[in-house]
Protein backbone atom coordinates (compact mmCIF):
# COMPACT_ATOMS: atom_id res chain seq x y z
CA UNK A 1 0.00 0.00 0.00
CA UNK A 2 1.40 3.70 -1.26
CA UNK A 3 0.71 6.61 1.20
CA UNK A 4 0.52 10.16 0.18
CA UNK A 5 -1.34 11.77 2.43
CA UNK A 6 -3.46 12.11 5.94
CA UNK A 7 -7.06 12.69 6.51
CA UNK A 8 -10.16 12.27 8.11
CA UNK A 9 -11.83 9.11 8.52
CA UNK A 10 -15.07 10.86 6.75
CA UNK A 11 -13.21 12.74 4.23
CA UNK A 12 -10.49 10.34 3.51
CA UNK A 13 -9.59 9.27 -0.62
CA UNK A 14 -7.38 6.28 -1.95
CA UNK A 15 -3.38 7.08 -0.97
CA UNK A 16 -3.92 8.20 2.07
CA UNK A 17 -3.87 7.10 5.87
CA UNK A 18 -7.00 7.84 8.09
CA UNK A 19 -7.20 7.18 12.04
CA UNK A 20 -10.04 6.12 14.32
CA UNK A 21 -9.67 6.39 17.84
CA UNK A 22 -13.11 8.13 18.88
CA UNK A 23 -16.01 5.73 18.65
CA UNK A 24 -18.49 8.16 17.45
CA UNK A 25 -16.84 8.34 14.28
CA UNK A 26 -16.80 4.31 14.28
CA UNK A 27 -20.11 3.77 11.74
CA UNK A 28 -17.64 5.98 9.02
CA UNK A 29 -15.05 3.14 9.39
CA UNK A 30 -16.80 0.33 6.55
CA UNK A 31 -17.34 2.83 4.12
CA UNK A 32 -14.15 5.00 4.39
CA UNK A 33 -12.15 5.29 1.22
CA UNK A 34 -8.89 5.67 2.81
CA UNK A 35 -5.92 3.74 1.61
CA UNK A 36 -4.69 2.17 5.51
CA UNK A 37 -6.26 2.95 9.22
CA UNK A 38 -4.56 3.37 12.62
CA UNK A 39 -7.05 2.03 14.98
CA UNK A 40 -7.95 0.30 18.32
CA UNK A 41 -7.75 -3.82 18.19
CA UNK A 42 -11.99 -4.03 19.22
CA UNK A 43 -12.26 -1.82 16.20
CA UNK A 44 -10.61 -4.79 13.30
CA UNK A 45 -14.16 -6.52 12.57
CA UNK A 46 -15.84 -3.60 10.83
CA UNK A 47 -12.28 -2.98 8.92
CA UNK A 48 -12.09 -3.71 5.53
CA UNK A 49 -8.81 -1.85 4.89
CA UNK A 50 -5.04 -2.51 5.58
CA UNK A 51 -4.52 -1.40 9.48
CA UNK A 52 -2.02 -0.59 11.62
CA UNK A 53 -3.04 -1.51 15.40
CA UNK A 54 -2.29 0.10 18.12
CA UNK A 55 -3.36 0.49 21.64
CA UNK A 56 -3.13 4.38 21.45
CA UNK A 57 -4.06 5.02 17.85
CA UNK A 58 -3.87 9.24 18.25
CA UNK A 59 -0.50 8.84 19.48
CA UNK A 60 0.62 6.34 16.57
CA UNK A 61 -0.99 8.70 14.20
CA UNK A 62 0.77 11.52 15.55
CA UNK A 63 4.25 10.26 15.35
CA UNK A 64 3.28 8.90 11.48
CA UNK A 65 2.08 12.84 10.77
CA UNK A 66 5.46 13.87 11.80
CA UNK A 67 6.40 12.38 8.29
CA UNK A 68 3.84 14.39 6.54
CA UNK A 69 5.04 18.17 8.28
CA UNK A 70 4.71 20.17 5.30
CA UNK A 71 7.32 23.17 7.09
CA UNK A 72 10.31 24.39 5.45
CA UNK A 73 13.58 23.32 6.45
CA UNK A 74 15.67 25.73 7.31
CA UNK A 75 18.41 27.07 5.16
CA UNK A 76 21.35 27.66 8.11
CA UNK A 77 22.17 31.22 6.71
CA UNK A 78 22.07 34.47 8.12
CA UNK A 79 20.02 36.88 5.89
CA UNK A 80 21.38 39.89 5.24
CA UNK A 81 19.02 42.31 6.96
CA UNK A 82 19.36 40.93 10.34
CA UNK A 83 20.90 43.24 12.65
CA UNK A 84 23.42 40.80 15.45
CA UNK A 85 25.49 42.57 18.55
CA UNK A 86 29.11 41.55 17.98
CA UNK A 87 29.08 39.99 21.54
CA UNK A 88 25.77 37.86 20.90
CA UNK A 89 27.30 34.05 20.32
CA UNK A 90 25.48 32.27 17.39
CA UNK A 91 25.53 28.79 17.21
CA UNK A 92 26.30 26.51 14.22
CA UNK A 93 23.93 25.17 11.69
CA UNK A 94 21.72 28.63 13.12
CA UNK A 95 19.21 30.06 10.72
CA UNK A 96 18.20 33.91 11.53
CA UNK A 97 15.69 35.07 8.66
CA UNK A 98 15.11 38.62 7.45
CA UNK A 99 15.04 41.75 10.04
CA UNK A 100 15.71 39.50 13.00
CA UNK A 101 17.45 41.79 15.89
CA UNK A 102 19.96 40.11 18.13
CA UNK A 103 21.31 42.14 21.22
CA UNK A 104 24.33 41.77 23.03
CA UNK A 105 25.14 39.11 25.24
CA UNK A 106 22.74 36.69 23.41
CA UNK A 107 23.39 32.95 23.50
CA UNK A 108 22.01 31.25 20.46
CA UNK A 109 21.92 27.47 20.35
CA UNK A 110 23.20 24.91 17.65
CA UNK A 111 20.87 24.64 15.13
CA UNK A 112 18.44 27.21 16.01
CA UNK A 113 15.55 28.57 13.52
CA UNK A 114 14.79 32.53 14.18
CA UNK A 115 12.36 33.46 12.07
CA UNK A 116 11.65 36.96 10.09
CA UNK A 117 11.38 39.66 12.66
CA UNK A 118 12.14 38.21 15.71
CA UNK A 119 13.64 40.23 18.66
CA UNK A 120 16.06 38.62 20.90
CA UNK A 121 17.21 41.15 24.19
CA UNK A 122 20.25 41.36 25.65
CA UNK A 123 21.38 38.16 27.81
CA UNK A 124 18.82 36.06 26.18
CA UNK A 125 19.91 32.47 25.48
CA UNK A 126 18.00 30.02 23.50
CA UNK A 127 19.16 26.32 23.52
CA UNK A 128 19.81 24.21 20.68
CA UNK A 129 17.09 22.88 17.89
CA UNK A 130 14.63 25.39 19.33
CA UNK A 131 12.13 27.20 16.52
CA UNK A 132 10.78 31.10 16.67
CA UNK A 133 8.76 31.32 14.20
CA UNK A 134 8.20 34.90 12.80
CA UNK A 135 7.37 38.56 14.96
CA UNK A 136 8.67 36.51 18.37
CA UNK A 137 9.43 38.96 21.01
CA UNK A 138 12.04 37.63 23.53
CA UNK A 139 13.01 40.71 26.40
CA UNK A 140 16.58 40.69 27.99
CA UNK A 141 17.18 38.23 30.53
CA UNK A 142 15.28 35.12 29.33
CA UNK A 143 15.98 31.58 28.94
CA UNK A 144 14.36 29.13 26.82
CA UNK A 145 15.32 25.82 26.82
CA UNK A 146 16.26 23.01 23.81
CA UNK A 147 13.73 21.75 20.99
CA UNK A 148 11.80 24.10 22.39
CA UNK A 149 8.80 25.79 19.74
CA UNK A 150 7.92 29.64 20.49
CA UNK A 151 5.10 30.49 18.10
CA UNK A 152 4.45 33.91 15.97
CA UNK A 153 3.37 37.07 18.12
CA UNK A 154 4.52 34.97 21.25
CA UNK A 155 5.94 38.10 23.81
CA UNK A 156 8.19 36.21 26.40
CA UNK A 157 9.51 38.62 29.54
CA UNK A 158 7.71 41.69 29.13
CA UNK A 159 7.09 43.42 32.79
CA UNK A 160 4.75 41.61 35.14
CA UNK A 161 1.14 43.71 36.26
CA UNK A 162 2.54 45.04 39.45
CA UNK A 163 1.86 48.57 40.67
CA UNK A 164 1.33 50.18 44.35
CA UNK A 165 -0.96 52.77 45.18
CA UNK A 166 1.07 55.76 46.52
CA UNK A 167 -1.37 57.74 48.95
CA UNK A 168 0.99 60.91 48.78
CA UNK A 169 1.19 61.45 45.24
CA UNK A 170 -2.31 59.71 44.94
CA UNK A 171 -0.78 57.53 41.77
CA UNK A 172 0.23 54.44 40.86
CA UNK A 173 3.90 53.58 41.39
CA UNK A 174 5.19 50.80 39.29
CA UNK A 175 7.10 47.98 40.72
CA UNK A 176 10.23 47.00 38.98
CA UNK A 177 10.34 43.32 37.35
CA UNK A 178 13.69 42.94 37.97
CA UNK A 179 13.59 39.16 37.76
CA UNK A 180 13.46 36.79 34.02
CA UNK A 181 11.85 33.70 32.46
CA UNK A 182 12.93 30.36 32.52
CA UNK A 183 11.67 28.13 30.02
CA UNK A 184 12.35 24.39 29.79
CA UNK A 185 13.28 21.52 26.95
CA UNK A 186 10.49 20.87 24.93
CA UNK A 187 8.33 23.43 25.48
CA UNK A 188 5.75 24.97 22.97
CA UNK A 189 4.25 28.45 22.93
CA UNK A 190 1.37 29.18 21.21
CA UNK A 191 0.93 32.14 18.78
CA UNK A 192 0.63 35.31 20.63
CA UNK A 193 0.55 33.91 24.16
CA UNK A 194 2.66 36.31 26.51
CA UNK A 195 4.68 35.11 29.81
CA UNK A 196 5.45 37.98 31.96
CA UNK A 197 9.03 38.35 33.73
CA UNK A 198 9.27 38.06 37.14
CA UNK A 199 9.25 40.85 40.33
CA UNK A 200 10.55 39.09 43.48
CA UNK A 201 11.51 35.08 41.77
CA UNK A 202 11.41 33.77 37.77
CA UNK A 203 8.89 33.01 35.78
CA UNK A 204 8.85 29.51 35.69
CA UNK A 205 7.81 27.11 32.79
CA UNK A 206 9.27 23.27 32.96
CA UNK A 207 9.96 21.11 30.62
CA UNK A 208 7.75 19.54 27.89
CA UNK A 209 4.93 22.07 28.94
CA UNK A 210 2.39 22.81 25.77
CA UNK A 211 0.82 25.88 26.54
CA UNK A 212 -2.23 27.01 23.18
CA UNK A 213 -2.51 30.26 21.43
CA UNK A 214 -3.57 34.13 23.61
CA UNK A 215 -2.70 32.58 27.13
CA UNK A 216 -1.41 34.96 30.02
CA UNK A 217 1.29 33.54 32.54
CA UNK A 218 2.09 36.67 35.03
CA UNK A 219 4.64 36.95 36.78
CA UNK A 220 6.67 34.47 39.24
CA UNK A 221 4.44 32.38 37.99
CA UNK A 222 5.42 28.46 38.10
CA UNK A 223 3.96 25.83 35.64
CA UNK A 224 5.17 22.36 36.57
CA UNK A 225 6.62 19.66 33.64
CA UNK A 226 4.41 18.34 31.06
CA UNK A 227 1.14 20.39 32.13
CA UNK A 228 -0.79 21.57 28.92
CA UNK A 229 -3.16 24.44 29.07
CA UNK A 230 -5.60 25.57 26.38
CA UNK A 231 -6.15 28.91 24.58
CA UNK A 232 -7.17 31.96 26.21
CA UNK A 233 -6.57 31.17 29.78
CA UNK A 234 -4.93 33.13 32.50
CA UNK A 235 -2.83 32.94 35.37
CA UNK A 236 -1.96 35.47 37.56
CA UNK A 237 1.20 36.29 39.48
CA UNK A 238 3.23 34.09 41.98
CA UNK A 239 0.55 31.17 41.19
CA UNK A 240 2.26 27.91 41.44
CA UNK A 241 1.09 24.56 38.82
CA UNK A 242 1.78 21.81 39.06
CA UNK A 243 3.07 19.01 36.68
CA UNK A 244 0.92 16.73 34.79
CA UNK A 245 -1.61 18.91 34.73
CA UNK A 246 -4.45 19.61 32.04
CA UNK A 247 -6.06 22.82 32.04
CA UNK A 248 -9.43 23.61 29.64
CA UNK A 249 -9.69 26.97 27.60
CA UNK A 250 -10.55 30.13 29.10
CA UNK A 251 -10.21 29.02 32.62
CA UNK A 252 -8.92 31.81 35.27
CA UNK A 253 -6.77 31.50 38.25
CA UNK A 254 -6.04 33.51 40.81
CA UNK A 255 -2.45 35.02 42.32
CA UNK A 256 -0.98 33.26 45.00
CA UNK A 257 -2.54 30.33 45.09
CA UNK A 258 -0.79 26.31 44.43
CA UNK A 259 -2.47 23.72 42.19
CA UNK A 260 -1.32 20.19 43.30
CA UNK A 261 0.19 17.87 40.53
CA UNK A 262 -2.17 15.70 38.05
CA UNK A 263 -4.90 18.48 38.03
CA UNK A 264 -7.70 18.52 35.42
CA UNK A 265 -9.54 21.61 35.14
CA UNK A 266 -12.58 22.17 32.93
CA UNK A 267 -12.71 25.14 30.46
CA UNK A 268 -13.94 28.57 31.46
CA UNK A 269 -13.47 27.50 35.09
CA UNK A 270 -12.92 30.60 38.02
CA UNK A 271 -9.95 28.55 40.48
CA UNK A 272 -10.37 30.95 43.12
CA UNK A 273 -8.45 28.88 46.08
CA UNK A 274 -5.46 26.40 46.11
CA UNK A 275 -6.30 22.80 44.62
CA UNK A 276 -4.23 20.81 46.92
CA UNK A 277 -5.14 16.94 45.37
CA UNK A 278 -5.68 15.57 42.21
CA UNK A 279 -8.63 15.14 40.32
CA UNK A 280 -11.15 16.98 37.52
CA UNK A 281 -12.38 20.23 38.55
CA UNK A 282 -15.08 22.36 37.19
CA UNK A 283 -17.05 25.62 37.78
CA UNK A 284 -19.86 27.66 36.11
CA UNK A 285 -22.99 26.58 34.57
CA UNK A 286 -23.10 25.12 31.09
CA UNK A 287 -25.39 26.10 28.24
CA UNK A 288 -28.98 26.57 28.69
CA UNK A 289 -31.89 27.98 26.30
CA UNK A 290 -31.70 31.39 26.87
CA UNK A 291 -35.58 31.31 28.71
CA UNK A 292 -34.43 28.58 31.08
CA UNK A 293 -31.15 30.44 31.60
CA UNK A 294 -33.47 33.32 32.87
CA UNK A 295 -35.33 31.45 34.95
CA UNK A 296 -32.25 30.16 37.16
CA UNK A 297 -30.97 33.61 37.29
CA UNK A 298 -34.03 34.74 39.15
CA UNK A 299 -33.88 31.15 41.39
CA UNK A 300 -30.33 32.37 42.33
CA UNK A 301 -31.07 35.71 43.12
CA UNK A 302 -33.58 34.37 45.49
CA UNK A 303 -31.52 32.17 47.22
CA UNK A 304 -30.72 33.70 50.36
CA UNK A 305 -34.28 34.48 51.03
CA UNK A 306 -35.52 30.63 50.37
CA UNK A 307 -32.40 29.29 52.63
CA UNK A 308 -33.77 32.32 55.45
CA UNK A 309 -37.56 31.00 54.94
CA UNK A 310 -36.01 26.98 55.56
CA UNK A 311 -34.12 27.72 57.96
CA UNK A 312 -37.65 29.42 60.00
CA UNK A 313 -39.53 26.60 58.64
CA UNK A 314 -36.58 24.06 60.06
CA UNK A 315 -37.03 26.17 64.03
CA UNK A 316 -40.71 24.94 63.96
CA UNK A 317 -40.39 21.32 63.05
């Protein structure tokens, strides 16, 4: 069997490789025109098809799709326009595209792809086989780690959200960020997700962490090994994550708080106190008709009075 290409189970055509590892999408598995399928064992008797088996077909498919990675590779030149401090260190085998700015003191990597327009601050190092893909802002005084993927519009050690009320002056006085980022080995960034430098400690993000597109880390914040965390969420400052951990889209959480290891939180979840054991979390209400959504609003607004009336009704009993 000849493969040329990925796809869908439902949209799949002869040459190419589909997957099934939802069983919703099973019925679409004896009339699929792929080519081959990478599927679940219990799943063989309505397969028609050459298969590859595994026991964790979404993994085996990802690790065949890494064949299939349609992105450049890099051309290890240094183009022209790029502007480089004469003390910045530049590994070998580095590519650094058009209008890429380089300050002094840099440390870049062996093998390192900077794409178009990418600003690298003074002291920043960036270890080897790590990718920036175009317009990535890194400050002065960060450190990302190897094979490590920062994606476009990604802003890495701007100044933390940290201001004091002066009574005197009867205005805001900014506290200084004086501390960096530390990112880890395998690592990816998300397009224009921003990690705030540090005030009192580093911004902390360990290794193999996946964090999705328009999240907000603030500062001294610590995200523990391997936890992913989906787009649009934020976390505010001196927060500490921990590893293993999966957190849904749009989810909040609050300064100062510690979220234990192996923590699954739901999207568009409000984590207003620590989480000190593992498990799946959740807050909010989900989707209701709008009429029935009214409805409970009114219910909860009259809350307090029904518990008051109980509680009266409970004396006499």
């Amino acid at each position: 069997v000849e493969i040329t290409g990925l796809a869908r189970i439902s949209d799949a055509s002869p040459g190419q490789l589909t997957f099934l590892f939802n069983s919703a999408y099973r019925h679409h598995l004896p009339v699929t025109r792929a080519s081959a399928v990478v599927l679940r064992e219990e799943d063989l008797d309505d397969c028609s098809i050459p298969a590859i088996v595994s026991s964790e077909p979404r993994l085996t498919w990802a690790k065949i799709a890494t064949f299939f990675d349609p992105l450049p590779a890099p051309n290890r030149e240094h183009h022209a326009t790029a502007v480089i401090a004469p003390t910045a260190s530049i590994g070998e085998g580095a590519t650094i595209g058009p209008n890429v700015v380089i300050e002094g003191n840099a440390v870049i990597g062996d093998n390192v792809v900077i794409g178009a327009g990418c600003f690298v601050g003074e002291g920043t190092s960036v270890g080897k086989d790590t990718r920036l893909f175009a317009n990535v802002t890194l400050y002065h005084g960060v450190s990302i780690g190897e094979r490590t993927i920062v994606h476009s519009g990604a802003v890495i050690g701007a100044d933390g959200f940290g201001f004091e009320f002066d009574r005197r002056t009867l205005s805001l006085a900014k506290i200084p960020q004086i501390y960096g980022v530390r990112i880890g080995n395998d690592v990816e960034i998300g397009a224009g997700t921003t990690i705030d430098r540090g005030a009192l400690n580093d911004t902390v993000i360990g290794n193999g962490v996946k964090l999705d597109n328009q999240i907000q880390v603030g500062h001294g914040v610590s995200i523990g090994d391997h936890t992913v965390m989906s787009g649009c969420t934020a976390v505010a400052g001196s927060t500490k994550i921990g590893s293993y951990c999966l957190i849904g889209g749009g989810v909040g959480i609050i300064d100062n708080i510690e979220v234990a290891d192996r923590v699954e939180i739901t999207a568009m979840t409000l984590v207003s106190r620590s989480i000190t054991e593992s498990g799946r979390y959740s807050s909010g209400t989900g989707l209701l008709p709008s009429k029935a959504w009214k409805r409970s609003v009114v219910g909860f607004a009259r809350l307090d009075d029904l518990l008051r009336r109980l509680r009266r009704l409970e004396r006499k009993i």
